[in-house]
Protein backbone atom coordinates (compact mmCIF):
# COMPACT_ATOMS: atom_id res chain seq x y z
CA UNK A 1 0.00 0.00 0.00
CA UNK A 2 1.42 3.33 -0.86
CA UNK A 3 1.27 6.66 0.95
CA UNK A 4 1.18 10.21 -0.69
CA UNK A 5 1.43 13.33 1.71
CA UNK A 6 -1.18 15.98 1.62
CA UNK A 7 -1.91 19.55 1.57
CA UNK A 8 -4.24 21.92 3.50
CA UNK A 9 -4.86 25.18 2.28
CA UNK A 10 -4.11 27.07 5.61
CA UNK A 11 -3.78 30.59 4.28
CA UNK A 12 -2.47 33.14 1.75
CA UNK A 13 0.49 36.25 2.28
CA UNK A 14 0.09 38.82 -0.22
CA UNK A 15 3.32 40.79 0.09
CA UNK A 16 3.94 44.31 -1.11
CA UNK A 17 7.26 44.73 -2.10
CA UNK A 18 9.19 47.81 -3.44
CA UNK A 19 11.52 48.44 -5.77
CA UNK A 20 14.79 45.64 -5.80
CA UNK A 21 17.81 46.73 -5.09
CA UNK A 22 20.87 45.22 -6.58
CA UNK A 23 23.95 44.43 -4.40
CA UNK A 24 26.52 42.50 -6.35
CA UNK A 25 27.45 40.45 -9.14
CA UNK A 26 29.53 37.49 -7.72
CA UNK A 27 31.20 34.42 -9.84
CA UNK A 28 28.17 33.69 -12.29
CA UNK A 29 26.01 35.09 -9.66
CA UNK A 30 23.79 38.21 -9.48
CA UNK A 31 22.83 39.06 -5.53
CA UNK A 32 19.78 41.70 -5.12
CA UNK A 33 17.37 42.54 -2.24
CA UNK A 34 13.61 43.27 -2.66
CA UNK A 35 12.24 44.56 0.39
CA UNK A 36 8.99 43.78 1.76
CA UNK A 37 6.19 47.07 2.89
CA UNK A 38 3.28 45.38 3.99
CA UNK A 39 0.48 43.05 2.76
CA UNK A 40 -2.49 40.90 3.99
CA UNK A 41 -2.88 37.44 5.53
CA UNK A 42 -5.91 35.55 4.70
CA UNK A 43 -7.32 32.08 5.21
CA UNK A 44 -9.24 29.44 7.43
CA UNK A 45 -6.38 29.18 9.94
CA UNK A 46 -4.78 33.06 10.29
CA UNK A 47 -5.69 36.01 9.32
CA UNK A 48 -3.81 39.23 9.94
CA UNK A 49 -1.07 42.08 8.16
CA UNK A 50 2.58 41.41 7.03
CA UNK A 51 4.93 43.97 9.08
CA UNK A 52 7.19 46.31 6.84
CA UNK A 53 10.67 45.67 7.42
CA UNK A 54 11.37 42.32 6.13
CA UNK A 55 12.80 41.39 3.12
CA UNK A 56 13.69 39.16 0.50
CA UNK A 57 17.39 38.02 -0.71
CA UNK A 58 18.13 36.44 -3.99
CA UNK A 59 20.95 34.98 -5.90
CA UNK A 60 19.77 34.36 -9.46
CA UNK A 61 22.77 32.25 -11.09
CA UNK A 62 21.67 31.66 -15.03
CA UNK A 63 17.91 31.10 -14.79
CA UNK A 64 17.65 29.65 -11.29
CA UNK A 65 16.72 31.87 -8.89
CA UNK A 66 16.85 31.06 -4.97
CA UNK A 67 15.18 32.88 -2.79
CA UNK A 68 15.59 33.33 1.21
CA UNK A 69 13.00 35.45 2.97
CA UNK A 70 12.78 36.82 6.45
CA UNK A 71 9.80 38.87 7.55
CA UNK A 72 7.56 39.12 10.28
CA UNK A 73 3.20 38.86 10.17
CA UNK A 74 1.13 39.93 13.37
CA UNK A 75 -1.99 38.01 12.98
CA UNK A 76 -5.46 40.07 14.13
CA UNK A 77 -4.88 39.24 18.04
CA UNK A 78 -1.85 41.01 18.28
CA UNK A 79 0.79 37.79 18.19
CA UNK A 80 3.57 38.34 16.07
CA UNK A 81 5.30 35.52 13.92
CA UNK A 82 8.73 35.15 12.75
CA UNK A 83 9.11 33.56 9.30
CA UNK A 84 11.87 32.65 7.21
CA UNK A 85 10.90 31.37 3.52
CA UNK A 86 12.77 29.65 1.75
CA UNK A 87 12.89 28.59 -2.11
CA UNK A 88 12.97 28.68 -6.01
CA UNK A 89 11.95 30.43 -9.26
CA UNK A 90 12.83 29.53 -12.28
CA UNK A 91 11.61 28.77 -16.22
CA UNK A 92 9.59 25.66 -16.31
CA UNK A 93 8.15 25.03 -19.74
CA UNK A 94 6.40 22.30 -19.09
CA UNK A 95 4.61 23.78 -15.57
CA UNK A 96 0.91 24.15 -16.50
CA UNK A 97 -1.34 27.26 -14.91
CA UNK A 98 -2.40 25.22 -11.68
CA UNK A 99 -5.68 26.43 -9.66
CA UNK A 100 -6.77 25.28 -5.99
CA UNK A 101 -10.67 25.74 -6.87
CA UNK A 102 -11.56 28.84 -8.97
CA UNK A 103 -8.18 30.43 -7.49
CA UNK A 104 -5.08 30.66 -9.59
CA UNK A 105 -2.28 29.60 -7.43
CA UNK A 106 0.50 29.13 -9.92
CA UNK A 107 1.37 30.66 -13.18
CA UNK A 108 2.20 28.02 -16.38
CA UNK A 109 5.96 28.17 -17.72
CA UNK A 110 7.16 29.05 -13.98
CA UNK A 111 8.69 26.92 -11.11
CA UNK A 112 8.21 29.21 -8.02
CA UNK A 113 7.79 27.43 -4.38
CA UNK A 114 8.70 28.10 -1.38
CA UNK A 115 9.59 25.95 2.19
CA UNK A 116 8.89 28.56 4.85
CA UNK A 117 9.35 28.15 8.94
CA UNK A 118 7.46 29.74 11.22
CA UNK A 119 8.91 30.58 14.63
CA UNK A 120 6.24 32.03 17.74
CA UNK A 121 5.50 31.73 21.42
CA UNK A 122 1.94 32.54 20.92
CA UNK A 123 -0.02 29.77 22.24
CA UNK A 124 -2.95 30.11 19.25
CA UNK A 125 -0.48 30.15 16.87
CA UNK A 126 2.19 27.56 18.17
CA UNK A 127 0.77 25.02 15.61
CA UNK A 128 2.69 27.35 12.78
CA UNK A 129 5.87 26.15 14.65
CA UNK A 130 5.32 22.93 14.78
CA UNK A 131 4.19 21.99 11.07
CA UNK A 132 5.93 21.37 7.78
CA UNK A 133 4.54 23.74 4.74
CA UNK A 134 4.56 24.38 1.19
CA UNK A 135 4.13 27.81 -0.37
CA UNK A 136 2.91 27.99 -3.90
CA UNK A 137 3.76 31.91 -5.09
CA UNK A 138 2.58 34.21 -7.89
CA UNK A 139 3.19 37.44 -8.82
CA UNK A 140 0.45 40.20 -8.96
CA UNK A 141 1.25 42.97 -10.76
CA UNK A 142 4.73 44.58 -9.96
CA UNK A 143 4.16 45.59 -6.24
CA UNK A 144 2.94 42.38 -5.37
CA UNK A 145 3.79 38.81 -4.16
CA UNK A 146 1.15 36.34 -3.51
CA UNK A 147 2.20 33.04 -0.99
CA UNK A 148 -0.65 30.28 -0.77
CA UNK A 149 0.58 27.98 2.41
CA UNK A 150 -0.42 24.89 2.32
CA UNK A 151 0.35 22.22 5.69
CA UNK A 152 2.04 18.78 4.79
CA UNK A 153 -0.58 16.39 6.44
């Protein structure tokens, strides 16, 4: 008998991000910083704002791009979580438009996921801590990046 993990749509980040700011060119290696304003966090499990002052690090070497995120959300009871997010984008030819429902959650011809941690003390939140995700991102528009989280079950 086989097993396959699944997913639970827990919630969505929609990050506002400003203009990128490029620090370096290294062997083969371009190194920039796109810092994060603000945004929303929606779904069934939290709900809240993403804090300005984060940001997002990349090192783009030919087409792969890896990303490492830190930033911090306070969810609508005040608690404040620490997350660091992990992961790729790249050209993926073959990567179909994929949809959770009616909602777009992935755009075709791109590879861009994410493996973010979640660190709190806040006991309705410790659960974020304390779970393995998956984040499938989008852009929307230039200003924008959008994060659905999904929990490995």
């Amino acid at each position: 008998m086989s097993f396959a993990p699944a997913l639970e749509f827990v919630f969505e980040i929609r990050a506002q991000v400003s203009e990128t700011l490029h620090i370096g060119h290294g062997d083969g290696e371009i190194t920039e910083f796109t810092p994060i304003v603000g945004g929303s966090v929606s779904g069934p499990r939290l709900t809240g704002k993403v804090l300005a002052g984060g940001g997002d690090w990349s090192s783009t070497r030919g087409e792969i791009c890896e990303l490492e995120a830190r930033y911090l959300v306070q969810a609508d009871d005040g608690s404040v979580v620490d997350i660091v997010n992990r992961g790729f984008y790249h050209p993926d030819p073959d990567s179909p438009d994929q949809h959770d429902g009616d909602v777009k959650v992935s755009e075709a011809g791109h590879y861009y996921r994410t493996s973010p941690v979640f660190r709190t003390d806040a006991p309705a939140h410790r659960w974020l801590a304390e779970t393995v995700f998956v984040g499938l991102a989008r852009p929307d528009g230039d200003d924008v990046v959008v994060i659905r989280m999904y929990a490995v079950r």
